[in-house]
PDB file of N, CA and C in Angstrom:
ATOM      1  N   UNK A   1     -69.545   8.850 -18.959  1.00  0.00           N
ATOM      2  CA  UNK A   1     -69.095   9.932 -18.144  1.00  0.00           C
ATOM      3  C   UNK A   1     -67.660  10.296 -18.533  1.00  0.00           C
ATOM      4  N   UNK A   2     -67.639  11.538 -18.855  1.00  0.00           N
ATOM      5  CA  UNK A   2     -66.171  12.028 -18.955  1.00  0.00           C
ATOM      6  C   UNK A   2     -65.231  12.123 -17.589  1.00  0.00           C
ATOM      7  N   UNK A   3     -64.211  11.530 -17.819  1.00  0.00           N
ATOM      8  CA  UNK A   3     -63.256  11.831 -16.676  1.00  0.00           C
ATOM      9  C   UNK A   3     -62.600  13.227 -16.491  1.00  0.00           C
ATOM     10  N   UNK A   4     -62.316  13.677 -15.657  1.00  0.00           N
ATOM     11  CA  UNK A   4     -61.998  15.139 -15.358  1.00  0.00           C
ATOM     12  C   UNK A   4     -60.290  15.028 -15.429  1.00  0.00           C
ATOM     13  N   UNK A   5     -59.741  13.801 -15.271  1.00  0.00           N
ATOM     14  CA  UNK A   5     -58.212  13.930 -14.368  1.00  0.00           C
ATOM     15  C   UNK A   5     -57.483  13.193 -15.747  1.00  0.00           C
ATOM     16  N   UNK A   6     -56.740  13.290 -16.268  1.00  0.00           N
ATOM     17  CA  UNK A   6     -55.893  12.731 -17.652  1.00  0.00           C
ATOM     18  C   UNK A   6     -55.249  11.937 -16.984  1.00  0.00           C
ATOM     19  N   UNK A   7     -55.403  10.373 -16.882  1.00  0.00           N
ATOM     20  CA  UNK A   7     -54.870   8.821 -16.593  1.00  0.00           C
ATOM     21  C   UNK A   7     -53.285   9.095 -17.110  1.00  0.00           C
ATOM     22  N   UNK A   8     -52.450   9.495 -16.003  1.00  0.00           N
ATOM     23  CA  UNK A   8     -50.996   9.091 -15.999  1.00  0.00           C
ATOM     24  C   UNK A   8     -50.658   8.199 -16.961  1.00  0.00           C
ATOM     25  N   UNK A   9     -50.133   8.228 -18.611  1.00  0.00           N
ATOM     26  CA  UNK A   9     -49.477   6.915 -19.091  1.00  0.00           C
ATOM     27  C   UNK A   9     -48.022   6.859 -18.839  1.00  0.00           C
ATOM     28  N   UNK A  10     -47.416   5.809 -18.581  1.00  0.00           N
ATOM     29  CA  UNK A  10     -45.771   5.158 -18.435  1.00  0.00           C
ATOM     30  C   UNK A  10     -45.285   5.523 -20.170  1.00  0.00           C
ATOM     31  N   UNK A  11     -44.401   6.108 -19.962  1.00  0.00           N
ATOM     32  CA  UNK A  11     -43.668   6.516 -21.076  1.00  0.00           C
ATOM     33  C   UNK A  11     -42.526   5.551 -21.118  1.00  0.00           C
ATOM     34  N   UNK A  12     -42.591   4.552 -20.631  1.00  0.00           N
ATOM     35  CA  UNK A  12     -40.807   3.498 -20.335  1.00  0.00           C
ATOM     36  C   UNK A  12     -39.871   4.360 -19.888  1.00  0.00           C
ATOM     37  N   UNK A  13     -39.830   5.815 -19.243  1.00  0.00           N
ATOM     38  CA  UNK A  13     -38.822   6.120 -18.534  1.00  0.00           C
ATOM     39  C   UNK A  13     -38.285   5.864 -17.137  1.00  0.00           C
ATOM     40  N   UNK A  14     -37.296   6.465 -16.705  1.00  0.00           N
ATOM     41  CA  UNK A  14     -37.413   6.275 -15.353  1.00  0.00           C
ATOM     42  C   UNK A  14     -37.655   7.639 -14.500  1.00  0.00           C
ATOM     43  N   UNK A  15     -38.193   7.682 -13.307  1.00  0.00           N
ATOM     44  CA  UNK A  15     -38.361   8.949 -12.627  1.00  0.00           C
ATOM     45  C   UNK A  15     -37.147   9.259 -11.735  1.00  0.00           C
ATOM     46  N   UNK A  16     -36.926  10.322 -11.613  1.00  0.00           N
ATOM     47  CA  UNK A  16     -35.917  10.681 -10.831  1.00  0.00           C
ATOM     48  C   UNK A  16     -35.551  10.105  -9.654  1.00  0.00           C
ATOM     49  N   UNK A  17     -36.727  10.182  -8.668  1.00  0.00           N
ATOM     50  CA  UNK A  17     -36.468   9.040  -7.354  1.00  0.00           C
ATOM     51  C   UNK A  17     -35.830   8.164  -8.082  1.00  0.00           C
ATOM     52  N   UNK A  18     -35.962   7.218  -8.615  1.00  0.00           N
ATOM     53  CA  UNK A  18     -35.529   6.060  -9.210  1.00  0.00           C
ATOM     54  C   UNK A  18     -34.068   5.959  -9.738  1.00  0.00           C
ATOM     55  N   UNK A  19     -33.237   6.980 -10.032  1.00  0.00           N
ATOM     56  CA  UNK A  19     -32.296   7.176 -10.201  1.00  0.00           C
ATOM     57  C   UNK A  19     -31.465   7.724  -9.729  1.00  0.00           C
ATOM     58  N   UNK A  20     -31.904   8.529  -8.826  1.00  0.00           N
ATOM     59  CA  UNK A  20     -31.233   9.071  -7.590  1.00  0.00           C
ATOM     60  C   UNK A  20     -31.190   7.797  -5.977  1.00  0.00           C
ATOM     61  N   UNK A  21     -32.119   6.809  -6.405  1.00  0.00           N
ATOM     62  CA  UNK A  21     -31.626   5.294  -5.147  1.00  0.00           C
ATOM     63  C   UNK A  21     -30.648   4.873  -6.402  1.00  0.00           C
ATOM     64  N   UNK A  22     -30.791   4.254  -7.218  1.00  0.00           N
ATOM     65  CA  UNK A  22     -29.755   3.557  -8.245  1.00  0.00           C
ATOM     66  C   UNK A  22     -28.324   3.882  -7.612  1.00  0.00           C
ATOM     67  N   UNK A  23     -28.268   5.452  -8.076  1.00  0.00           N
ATOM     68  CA  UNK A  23     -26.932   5.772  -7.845  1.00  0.00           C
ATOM     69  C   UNK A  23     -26.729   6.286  -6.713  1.00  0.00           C
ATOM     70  N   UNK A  24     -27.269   6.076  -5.387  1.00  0.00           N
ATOM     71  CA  UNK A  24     -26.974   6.119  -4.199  1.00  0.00           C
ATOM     72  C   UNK A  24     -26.774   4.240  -4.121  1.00  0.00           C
ATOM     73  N   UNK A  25     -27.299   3.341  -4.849  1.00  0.00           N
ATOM     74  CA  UNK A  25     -26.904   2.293  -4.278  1.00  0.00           C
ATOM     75  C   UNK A  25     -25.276   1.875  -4.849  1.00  0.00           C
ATOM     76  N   UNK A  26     -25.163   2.968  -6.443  1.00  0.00           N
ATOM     77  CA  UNK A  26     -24.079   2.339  -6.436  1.00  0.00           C
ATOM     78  C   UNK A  26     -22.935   2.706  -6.039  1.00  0.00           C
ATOM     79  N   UNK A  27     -23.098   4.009  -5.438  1.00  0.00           N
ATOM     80  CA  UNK A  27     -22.244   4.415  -4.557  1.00  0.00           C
ATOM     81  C   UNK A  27     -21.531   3.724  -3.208  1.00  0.00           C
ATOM     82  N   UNK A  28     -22.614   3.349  -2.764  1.00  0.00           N
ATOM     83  CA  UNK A  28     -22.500   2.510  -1.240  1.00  0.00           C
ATOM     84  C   UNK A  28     -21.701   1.149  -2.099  1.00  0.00           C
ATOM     85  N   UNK A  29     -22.044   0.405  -2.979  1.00  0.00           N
ATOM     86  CA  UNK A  29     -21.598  -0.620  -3.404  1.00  0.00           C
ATOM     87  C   UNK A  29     -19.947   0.107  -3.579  1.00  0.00           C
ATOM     88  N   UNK A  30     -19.629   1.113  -4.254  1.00  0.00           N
ATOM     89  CA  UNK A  30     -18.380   1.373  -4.777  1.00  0.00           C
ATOM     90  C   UNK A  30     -17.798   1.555  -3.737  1.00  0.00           C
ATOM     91  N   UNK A  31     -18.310   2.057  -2.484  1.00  0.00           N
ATOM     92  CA  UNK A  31     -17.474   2.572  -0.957  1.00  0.00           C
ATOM     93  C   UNK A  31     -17.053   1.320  -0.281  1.00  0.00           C
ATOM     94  N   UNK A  32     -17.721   0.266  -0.674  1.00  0.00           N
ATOM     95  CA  UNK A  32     -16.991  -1.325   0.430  1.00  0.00           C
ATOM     96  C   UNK A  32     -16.393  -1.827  -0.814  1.00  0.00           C
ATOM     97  N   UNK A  33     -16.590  -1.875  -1.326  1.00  0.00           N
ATOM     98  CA  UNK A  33     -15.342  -2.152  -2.387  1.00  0.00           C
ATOM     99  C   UNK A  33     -13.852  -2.107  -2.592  1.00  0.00           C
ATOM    100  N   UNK A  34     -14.076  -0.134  -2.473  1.00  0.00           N
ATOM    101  CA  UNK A  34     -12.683   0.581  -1.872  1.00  0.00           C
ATOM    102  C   UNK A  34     -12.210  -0.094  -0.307  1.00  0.00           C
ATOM    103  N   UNK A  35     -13.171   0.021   0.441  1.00  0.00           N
ATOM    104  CA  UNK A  35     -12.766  -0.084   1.603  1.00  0.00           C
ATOM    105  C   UNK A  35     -12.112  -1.396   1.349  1.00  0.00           C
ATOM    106  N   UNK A  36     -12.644  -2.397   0.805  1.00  0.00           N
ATOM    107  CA  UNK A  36     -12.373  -3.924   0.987  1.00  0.00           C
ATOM    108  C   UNK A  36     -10.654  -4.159  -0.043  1.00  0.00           C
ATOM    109  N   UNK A  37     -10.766  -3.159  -1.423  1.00  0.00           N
ATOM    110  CA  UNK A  37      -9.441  -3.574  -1.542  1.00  0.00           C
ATOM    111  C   UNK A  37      -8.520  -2.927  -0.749  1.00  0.00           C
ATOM    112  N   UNK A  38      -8.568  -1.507  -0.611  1.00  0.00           N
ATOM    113  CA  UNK A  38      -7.899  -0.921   0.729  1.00  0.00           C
ATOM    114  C   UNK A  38      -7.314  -1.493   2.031  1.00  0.00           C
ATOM    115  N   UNK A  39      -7.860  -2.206   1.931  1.00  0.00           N
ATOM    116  CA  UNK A  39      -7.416  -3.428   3.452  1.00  0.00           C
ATOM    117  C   UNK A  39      -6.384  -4.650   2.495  1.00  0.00           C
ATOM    118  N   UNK A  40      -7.048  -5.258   1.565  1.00  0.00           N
ATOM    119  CA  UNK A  40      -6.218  -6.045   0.800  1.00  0.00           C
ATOM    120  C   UNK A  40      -4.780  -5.330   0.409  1.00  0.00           C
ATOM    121  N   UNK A  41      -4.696  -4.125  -0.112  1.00  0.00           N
ATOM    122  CA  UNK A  41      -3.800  -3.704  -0.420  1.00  0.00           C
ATOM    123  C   UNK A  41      -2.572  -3.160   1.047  1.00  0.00           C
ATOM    124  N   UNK A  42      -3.153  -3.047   1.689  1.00  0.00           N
ATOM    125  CA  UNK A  42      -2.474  -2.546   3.368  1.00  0.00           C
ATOM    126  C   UNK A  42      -2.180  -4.249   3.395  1.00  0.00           C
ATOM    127  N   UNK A  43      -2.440  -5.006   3.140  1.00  0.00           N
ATOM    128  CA  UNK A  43      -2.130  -6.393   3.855  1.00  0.00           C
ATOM    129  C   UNK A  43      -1.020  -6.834   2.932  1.00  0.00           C
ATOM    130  N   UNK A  44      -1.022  -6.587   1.980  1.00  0.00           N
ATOM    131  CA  UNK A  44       0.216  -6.839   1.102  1.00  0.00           C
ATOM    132  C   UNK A  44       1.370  -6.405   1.182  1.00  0.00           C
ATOM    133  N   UNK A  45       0.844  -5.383   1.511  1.00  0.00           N
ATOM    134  CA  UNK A  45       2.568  -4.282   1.912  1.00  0.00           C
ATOM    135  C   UNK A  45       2.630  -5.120   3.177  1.00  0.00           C
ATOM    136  N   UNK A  46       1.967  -4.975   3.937  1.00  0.00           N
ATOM    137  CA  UNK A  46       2.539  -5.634   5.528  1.00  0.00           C
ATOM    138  C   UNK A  46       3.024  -7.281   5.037  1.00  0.00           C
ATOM    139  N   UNK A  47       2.847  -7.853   3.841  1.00  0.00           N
ATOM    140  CA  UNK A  47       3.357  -9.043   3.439  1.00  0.00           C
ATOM    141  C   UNK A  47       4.682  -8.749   3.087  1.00  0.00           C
ATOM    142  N   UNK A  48       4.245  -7.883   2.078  1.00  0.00           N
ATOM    143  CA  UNK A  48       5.860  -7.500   1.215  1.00  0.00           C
ATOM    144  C   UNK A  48       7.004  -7.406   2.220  1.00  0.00           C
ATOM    145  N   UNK A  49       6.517  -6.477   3.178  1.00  0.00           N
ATOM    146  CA  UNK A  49       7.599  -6.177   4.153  1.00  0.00           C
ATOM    147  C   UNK A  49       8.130  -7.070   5.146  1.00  0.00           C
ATOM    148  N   UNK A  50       6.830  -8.327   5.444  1.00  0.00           N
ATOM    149  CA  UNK A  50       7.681  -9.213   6.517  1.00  0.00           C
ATOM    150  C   UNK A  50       9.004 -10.020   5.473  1.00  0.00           C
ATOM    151  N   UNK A  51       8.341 -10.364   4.235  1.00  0.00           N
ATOM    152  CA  UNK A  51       9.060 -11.612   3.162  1.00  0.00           C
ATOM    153  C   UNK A  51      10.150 -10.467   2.615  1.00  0.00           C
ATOM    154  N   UNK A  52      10.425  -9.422   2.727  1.00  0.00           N
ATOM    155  CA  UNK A  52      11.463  -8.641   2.660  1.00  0.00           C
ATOM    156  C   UNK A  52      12.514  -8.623   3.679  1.00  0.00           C
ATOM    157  N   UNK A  53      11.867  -8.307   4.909  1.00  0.00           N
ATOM    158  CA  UNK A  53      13.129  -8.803   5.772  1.00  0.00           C
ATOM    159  C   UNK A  53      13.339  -9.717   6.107  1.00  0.00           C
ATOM    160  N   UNK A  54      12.395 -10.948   5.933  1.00  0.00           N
ATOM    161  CA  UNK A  54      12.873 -12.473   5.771  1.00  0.00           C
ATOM    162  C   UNK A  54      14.322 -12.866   5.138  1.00  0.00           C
ATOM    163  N   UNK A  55      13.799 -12.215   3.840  1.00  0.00           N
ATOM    164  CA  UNK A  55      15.203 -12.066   2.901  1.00  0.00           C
ATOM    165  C   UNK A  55      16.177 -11.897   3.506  1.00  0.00           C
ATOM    166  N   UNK A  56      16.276 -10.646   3.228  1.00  0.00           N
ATOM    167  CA  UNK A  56      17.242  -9.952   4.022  1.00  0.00           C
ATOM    168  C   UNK A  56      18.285 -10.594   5.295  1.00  0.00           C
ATOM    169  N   UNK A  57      17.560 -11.175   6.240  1.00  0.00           N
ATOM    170  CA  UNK A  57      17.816 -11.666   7.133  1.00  0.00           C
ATOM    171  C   UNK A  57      18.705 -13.165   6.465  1.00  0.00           C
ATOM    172  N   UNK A  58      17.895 -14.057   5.654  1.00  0.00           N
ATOM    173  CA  UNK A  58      18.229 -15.390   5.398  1.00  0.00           C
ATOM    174  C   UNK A  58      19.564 -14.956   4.253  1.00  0.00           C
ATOM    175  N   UNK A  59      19.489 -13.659   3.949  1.00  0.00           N
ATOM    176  CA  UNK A  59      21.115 -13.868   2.942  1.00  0.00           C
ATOM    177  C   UNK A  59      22.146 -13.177   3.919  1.00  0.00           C
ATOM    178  N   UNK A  60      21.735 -12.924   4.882  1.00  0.00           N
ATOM    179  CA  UNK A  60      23.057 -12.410   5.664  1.00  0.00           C
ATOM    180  C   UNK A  60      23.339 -13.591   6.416  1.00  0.00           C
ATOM    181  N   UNK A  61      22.325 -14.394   6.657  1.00  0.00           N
ATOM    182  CA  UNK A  61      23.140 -16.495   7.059  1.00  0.00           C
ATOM    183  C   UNK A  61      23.851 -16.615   5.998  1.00  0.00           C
ATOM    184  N   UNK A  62      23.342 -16.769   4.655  1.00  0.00           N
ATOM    185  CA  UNK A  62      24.310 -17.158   4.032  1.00  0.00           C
ATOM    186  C   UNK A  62      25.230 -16.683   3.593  1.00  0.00           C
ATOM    187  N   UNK A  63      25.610 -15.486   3.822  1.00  0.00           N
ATOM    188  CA  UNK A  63      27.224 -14.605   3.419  1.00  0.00           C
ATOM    189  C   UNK A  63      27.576 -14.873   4.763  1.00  0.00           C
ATOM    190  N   UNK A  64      27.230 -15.077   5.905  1.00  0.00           N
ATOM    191  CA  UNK A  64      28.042 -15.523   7.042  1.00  0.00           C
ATOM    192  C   UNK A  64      28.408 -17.116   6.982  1.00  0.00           C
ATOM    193  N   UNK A  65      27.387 -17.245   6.831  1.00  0.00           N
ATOM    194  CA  UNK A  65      28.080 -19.269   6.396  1.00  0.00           C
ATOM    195  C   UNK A  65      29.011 -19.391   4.879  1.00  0.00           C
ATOM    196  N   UNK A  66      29.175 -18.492   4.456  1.00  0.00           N
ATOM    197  CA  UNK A  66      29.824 -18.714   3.130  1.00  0.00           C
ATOM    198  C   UNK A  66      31.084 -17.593   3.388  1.00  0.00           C
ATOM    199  N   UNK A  67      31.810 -16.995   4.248  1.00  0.00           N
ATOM    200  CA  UNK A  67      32.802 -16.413   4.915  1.00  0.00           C
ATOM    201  C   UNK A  67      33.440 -17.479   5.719  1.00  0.00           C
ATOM    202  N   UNK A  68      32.143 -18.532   6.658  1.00  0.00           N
ATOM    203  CA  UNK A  68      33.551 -19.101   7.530  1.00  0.00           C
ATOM    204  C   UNK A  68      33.401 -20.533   6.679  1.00  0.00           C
ATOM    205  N   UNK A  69      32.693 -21.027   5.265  1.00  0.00           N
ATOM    206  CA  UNK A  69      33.264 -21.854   4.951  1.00  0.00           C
ATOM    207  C   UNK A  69      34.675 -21.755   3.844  1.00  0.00           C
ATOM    208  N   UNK A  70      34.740 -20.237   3.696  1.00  0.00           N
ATOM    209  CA  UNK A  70      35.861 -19.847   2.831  1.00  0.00           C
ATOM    210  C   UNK A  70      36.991 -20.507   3.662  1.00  0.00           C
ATOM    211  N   UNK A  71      37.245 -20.329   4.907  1.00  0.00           N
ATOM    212  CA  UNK A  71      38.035 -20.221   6.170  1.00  0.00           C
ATOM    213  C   UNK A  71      38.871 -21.762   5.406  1.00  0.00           C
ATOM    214  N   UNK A  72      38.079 -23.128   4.704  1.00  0.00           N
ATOM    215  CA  UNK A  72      38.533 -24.481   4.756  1.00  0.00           C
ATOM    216  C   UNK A  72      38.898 -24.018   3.270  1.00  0.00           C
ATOM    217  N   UNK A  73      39.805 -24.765   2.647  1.00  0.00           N
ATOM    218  CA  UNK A  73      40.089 -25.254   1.397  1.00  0.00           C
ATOM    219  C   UNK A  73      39.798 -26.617   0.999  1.00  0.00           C
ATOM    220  N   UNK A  74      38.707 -26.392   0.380  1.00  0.00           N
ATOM    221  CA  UNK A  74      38.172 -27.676  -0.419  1.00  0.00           C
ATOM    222  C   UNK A  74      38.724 -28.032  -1.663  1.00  0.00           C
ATOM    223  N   UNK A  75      39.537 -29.314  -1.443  1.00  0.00           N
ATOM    224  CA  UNK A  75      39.206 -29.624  -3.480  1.00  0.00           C
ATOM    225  C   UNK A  75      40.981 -28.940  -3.674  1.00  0.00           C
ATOM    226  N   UNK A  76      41.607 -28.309  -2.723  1.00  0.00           N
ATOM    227  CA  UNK A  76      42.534 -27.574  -3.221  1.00  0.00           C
ATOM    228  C   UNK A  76      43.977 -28.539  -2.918  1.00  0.00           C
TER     229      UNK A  76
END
């Protein structure tokens, strides 16, 4: 018996559905990504900035402790 309907063969491509989820998945993958270094990077600055005025703070002790130990003459 002859078949009426020509048997679909797989050519090894891919079909469009198939590449249109791909790159919807790798989209979603690329969006928490951003999001995730985005937060890393906001957390750094909020680092930078506490260990900045840490600084800041700990060398103005020591130009104040190094003013009133000028005050003594050591050694002189």
């Amino acid at each position: 018996m002859r078949r009426l309907y020509k048997i679909h063969s797989s050519k090894g491509g891919f079909s469009l559905l198939e590449m249109i989820i791909v790159i919807a998945i790798i989209v979603i993958l690329a969006g928490v990504v951003g999001v995730g270094i985005a937060g890393l990077i906001r957390t750094a600055n909020r680092s930078n900035d506490a260990v900045k005025g840490s600084s800041e703070s700990l060398n103005a002790s020591i130009s104040m402790g190094e003013s009133k130990l000028s005050l003594y003459s050591f050694g002189k």
